[in-house]
N, C-alpha and C. Protein backbone atom coordinates (compact mmCIF):
# COMPACT_ATOMS: atom_id res chain seq x y z
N UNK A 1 80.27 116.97 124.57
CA UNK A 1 81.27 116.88 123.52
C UNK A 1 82.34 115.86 123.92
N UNK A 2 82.52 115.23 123.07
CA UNK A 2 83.57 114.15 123.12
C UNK A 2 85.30 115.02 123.42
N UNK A 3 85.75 114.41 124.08
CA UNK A 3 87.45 114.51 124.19
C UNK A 3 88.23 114.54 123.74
N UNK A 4 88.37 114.69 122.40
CA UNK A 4 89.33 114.72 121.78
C UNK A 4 90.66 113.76 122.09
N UNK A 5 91.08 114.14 123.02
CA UNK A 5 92.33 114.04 123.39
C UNK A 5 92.40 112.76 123.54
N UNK A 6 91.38 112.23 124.38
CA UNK A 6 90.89 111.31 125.37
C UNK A 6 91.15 109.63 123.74
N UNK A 7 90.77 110.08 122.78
CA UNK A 7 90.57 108.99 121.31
C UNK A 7 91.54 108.58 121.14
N UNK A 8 92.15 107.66 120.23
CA UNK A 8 93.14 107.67 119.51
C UNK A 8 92.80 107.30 118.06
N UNK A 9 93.50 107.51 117.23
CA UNK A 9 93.58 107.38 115.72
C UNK A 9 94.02 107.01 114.75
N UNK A 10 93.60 106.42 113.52
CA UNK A 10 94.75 106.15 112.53
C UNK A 10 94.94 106.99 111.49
N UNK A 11 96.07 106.44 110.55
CA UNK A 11 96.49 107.77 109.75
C UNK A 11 95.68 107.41 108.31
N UNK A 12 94.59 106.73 108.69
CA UNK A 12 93.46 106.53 107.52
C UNK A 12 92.26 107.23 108.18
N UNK A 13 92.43 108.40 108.75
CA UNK A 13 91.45 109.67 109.44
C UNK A 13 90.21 109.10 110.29
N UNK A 14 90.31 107.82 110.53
CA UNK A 14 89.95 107.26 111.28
C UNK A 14 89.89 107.41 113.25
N UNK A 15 88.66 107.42 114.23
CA UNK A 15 88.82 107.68 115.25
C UNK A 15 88.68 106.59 116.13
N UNK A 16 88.89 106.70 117.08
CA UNK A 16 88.25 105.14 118.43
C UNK A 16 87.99 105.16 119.30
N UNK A 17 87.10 105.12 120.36
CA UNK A 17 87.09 105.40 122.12
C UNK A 17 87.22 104.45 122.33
N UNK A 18 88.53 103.96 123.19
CA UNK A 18 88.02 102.36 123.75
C UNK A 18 88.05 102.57 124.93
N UNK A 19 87.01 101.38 125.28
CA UNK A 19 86.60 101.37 126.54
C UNK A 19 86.80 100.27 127.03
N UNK A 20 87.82 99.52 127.59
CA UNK A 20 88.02 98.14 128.01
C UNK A 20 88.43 97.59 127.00
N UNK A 21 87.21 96.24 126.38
CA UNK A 21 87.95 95.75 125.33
C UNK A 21 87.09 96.01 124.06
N UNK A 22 86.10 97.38 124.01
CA UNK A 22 85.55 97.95 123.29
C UNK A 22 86.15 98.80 122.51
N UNK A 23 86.17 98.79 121.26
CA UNK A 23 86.22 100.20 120.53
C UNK A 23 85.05 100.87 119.43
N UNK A 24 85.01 101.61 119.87
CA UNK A 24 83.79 102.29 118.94
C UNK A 24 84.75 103.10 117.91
N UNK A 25 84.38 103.12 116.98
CA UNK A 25 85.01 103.39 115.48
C UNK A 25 84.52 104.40 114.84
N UNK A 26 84.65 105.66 114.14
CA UNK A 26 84.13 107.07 113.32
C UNK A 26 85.39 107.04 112.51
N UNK A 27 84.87 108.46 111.69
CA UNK A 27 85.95 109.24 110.73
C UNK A 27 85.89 110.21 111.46
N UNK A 28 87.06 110.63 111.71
CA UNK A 28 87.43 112.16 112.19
C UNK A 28 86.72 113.19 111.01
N UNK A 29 86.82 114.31 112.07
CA UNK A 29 86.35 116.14 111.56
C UNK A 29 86.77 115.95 110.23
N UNK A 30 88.17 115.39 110.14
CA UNK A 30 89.06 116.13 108.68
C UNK A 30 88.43 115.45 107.82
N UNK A 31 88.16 113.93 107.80
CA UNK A 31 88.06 113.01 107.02
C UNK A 31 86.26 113.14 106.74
N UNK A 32 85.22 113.60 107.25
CA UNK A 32 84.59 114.00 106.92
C UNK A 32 84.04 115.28 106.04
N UNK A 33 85.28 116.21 107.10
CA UNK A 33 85.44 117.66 105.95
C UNK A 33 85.70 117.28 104.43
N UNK A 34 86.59 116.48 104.48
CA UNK A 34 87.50 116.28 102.86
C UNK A 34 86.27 115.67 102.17
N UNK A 35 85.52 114.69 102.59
CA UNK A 35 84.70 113.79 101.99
C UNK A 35 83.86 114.75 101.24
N UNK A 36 82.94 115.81 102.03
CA UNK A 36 81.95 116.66 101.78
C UNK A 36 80.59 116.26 101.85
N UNK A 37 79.63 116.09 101.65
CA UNK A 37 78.58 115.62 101.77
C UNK A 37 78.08 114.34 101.84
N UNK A 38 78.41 113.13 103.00
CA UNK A 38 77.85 111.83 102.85
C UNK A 38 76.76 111.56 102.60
N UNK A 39 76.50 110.52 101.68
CA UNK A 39 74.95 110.34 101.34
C UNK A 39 74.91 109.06 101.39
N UNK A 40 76.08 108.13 101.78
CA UNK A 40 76.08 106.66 101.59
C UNK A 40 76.74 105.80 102.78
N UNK A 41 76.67 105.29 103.15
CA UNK A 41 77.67 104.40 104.00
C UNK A 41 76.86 102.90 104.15
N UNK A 42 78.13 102.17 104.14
CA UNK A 42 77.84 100.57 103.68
C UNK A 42 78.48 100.28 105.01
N UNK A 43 78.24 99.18 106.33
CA UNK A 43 79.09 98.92 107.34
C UNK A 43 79.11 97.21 107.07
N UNK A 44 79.78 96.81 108.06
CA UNK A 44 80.07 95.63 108.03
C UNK A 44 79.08 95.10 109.32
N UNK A 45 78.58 93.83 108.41
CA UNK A 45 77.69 93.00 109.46
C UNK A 45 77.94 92.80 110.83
N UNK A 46 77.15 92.80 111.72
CA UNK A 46 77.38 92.28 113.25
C UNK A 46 78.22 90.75 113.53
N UNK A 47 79.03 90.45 113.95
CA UNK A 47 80.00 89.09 114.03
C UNK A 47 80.59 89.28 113.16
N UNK A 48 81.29 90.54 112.15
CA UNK A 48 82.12 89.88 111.00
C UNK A 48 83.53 90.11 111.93
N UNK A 49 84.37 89.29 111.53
CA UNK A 49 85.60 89.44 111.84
C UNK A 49 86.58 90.05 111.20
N UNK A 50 87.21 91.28 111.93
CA UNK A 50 87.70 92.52 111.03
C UNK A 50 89.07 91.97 111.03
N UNK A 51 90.00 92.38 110.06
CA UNK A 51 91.68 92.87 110.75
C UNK A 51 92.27 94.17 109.87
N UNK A 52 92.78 94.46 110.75
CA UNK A 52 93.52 95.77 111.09
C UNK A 52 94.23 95.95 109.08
N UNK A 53 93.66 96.98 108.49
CA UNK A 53 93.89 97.70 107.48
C UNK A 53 92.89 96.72 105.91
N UNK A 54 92.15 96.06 106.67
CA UNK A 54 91.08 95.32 105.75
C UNK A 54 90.40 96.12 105.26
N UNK A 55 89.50 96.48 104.44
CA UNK A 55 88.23 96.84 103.95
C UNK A 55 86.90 96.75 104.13
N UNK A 56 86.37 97.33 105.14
CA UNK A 56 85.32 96.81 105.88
C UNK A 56 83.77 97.61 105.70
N UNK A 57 84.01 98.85 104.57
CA UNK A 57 82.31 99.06 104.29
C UNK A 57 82.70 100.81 103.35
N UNK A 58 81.74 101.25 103.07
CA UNK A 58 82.36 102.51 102.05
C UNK A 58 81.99 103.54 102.92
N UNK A 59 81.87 104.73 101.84
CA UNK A 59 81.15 106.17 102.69
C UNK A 59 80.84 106.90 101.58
N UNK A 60 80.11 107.04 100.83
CA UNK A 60 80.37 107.46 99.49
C UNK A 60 78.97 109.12 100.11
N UNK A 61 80.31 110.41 99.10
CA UNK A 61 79.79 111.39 99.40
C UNK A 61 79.59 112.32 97.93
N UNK A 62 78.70 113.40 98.07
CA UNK A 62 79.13 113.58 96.52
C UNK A 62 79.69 114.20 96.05
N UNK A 63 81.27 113.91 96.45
CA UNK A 63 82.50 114.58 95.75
C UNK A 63 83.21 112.92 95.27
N UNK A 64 83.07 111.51 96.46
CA UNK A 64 84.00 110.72 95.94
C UNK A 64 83.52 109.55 96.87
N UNK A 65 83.79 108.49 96.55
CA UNK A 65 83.04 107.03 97.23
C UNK A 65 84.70 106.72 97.84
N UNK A 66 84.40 106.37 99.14
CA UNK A 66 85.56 106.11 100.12
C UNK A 66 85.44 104.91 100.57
N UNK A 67 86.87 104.00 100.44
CA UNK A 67 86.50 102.84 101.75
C UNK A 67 86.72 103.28 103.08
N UNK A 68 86.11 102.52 104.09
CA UNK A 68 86.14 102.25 105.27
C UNK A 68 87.05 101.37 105.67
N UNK A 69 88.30 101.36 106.13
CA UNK A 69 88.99 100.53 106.54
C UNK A 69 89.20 100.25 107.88
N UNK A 70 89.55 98.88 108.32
CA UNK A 70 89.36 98.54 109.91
C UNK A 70 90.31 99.01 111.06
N UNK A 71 90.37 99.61 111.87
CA UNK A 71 91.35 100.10 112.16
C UNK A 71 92.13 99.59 113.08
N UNK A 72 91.60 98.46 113.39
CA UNK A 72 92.36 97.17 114.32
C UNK A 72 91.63 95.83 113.86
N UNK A 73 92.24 94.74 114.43
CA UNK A 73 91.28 93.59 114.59
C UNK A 73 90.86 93.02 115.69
N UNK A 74 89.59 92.63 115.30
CA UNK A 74 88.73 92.29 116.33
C UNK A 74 87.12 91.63 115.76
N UNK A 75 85.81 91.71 116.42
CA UNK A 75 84.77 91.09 115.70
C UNK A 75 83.74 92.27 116.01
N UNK A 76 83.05 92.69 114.97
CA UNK A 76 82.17 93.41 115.29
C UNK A 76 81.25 93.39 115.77
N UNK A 77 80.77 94.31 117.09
CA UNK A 77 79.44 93.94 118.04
C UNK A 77 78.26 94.50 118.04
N UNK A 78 78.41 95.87 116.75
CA UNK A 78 77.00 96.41 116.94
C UNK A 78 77.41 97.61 115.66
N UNK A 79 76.70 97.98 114.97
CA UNK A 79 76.39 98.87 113.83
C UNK A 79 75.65 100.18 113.87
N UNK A 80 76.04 101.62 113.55
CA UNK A 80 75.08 102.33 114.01
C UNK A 80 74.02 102.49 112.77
N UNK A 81 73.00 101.94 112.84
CA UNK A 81 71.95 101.68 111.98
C UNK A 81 71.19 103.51 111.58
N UNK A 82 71.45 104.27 112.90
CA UNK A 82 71.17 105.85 112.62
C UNK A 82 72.18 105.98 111.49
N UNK A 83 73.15 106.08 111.33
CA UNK A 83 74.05 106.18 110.31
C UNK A 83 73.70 105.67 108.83
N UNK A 84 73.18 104.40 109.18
CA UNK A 84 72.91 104.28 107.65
C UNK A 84 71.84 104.65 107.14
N UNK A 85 70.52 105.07 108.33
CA UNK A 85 69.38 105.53 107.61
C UNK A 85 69.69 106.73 107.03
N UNK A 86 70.36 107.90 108.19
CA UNK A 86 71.11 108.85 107.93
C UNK A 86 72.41 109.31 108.18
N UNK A 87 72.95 109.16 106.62
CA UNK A 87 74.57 109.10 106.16
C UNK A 87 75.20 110.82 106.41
N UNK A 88 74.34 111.95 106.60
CA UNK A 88 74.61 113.08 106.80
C UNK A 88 75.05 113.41 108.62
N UNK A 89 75.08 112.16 109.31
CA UNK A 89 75.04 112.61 110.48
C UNK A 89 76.76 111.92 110.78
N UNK A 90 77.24 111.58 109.49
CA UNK A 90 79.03 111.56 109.73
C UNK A 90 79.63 113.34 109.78
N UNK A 91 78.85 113.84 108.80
CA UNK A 91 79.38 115.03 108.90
C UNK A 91 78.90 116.08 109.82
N UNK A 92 77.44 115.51 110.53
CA UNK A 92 77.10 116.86 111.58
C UNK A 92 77.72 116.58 112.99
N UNK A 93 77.81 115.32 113.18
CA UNK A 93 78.24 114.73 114.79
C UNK A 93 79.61 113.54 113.98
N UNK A 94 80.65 113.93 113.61
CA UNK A 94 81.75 112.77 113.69
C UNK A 94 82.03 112.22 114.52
N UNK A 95 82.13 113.04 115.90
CA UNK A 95 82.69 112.19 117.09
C UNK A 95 80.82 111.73 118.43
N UNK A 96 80.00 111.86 117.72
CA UNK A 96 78.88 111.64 118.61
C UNK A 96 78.14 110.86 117.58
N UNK A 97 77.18 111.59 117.13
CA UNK A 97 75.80 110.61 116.91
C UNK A 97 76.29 109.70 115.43
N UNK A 98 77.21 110.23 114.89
CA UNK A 98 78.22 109.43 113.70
C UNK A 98 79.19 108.79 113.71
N UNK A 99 78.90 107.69 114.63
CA UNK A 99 80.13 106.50 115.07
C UNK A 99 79.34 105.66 114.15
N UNK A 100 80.20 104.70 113.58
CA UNK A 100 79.93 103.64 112.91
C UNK A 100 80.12 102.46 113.06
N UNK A 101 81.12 102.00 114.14
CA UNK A 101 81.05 100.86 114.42
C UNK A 101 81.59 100.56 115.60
N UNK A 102 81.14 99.34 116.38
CA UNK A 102 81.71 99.02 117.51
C UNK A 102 82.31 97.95 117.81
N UNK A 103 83.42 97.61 117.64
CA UNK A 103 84.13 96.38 118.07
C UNK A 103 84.81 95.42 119.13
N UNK A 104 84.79 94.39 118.83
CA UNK A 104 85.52 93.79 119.98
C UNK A 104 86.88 93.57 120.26
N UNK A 105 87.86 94.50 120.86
CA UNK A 105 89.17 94.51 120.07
C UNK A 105 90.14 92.75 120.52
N UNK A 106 90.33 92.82 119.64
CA UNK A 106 91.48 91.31 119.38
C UNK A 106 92.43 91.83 119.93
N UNK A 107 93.09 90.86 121.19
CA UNK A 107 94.67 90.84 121.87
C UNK A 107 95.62 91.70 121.59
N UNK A 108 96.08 92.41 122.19
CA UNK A 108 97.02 93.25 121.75
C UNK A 108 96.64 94.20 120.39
N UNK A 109 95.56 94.28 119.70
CA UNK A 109 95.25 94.72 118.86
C UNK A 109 94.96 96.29 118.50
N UNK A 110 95.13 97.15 119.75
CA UNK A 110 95.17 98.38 119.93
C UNK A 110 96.46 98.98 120.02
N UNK A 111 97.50 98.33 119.66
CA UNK A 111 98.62 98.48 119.78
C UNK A 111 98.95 99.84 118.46
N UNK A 112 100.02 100.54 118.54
CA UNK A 112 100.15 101.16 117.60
C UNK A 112 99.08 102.47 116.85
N UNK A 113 98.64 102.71 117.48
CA UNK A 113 97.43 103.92 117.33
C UNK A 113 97.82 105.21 117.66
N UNK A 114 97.43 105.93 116.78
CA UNK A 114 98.10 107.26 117.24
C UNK A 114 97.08 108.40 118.06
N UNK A 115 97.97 109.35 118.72
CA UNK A 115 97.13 109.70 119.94
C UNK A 115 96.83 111.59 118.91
N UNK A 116 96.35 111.99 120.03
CA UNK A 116 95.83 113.08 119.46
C UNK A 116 96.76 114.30 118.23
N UNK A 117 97.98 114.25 119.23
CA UNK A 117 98.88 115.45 118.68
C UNK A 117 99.72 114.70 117.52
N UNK A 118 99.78 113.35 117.59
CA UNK A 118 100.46 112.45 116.67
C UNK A 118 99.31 112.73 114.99
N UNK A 119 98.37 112.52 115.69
CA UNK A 119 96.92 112.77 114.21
C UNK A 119 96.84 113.91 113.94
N UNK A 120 97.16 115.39 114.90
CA UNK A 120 96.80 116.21 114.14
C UNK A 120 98.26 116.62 113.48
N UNK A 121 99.42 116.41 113.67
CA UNK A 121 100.77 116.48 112.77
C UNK A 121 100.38 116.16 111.50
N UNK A 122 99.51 114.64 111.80
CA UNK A 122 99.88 114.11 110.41
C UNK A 122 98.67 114.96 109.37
N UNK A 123 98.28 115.37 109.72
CA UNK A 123 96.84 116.49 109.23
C UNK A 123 97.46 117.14 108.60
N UNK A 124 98.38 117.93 109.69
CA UNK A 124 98.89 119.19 109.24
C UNK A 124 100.13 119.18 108.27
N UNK A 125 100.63 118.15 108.07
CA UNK A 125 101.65 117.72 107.26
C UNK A 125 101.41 118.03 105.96
């Protein structure tokens, strides 16, 4: 099981592990809960060049079609292709087998991310 703690997040229910100058990218528990049943997800090509609150692929579930927004900038290095064959595995594994993207983070570009107890306030708000 992933760490929770260990992620950080944005307040578009968005998650990240970075690892150096990696970030791997999901929707949090909540943001999957709310969604309800994914049956769709659109990602963004390998090399596209993201920035931070762009529009970068959907999630469409069948309660409501969601964008995907970027949650930093940087260039994307790899896609989880399990994800798009199967869009149900955002909601069984959010923080494991339902990561969606992996990026290359841009300079200073992790700046400003909120950490665990900061994301779940804003949840609970």
């Amino acid at each position: 099981m992933t760490d929770l703690t260990a992620l950080k997040y944005t307040d578009e229910h968005e998650w990240l592990a970075i690892e150096g100058t990696t970030a791997t990218v999901g929707i949090t528990d909540y943001a999957a809960d709310k969604l309800g049943d994914v049956v769709f997800v659109e990602l963004p090509a390998v090399g596209t060049e993201i920035t931070a609150g762009a529009v970068v692929g959907e999630i469409e579930s069948t309660k409501s079609v969601g964008e995907l927004y970027a949650p930093l900038a940087g260039t994307v290095t790899e896609i989880n292709d399990a994800v798009v064959d199967d869009p149900s595995l955002v909601n069984a594994e959010p923080f494991e087998g339902g990561w969606l993207i992996k990026v290359t983070i841009a300079d200073g570009a992790a700046e400003g991310l909120l950490d665990r107890d900061a994301y779940v306030a804003l949840t609970e708000g």
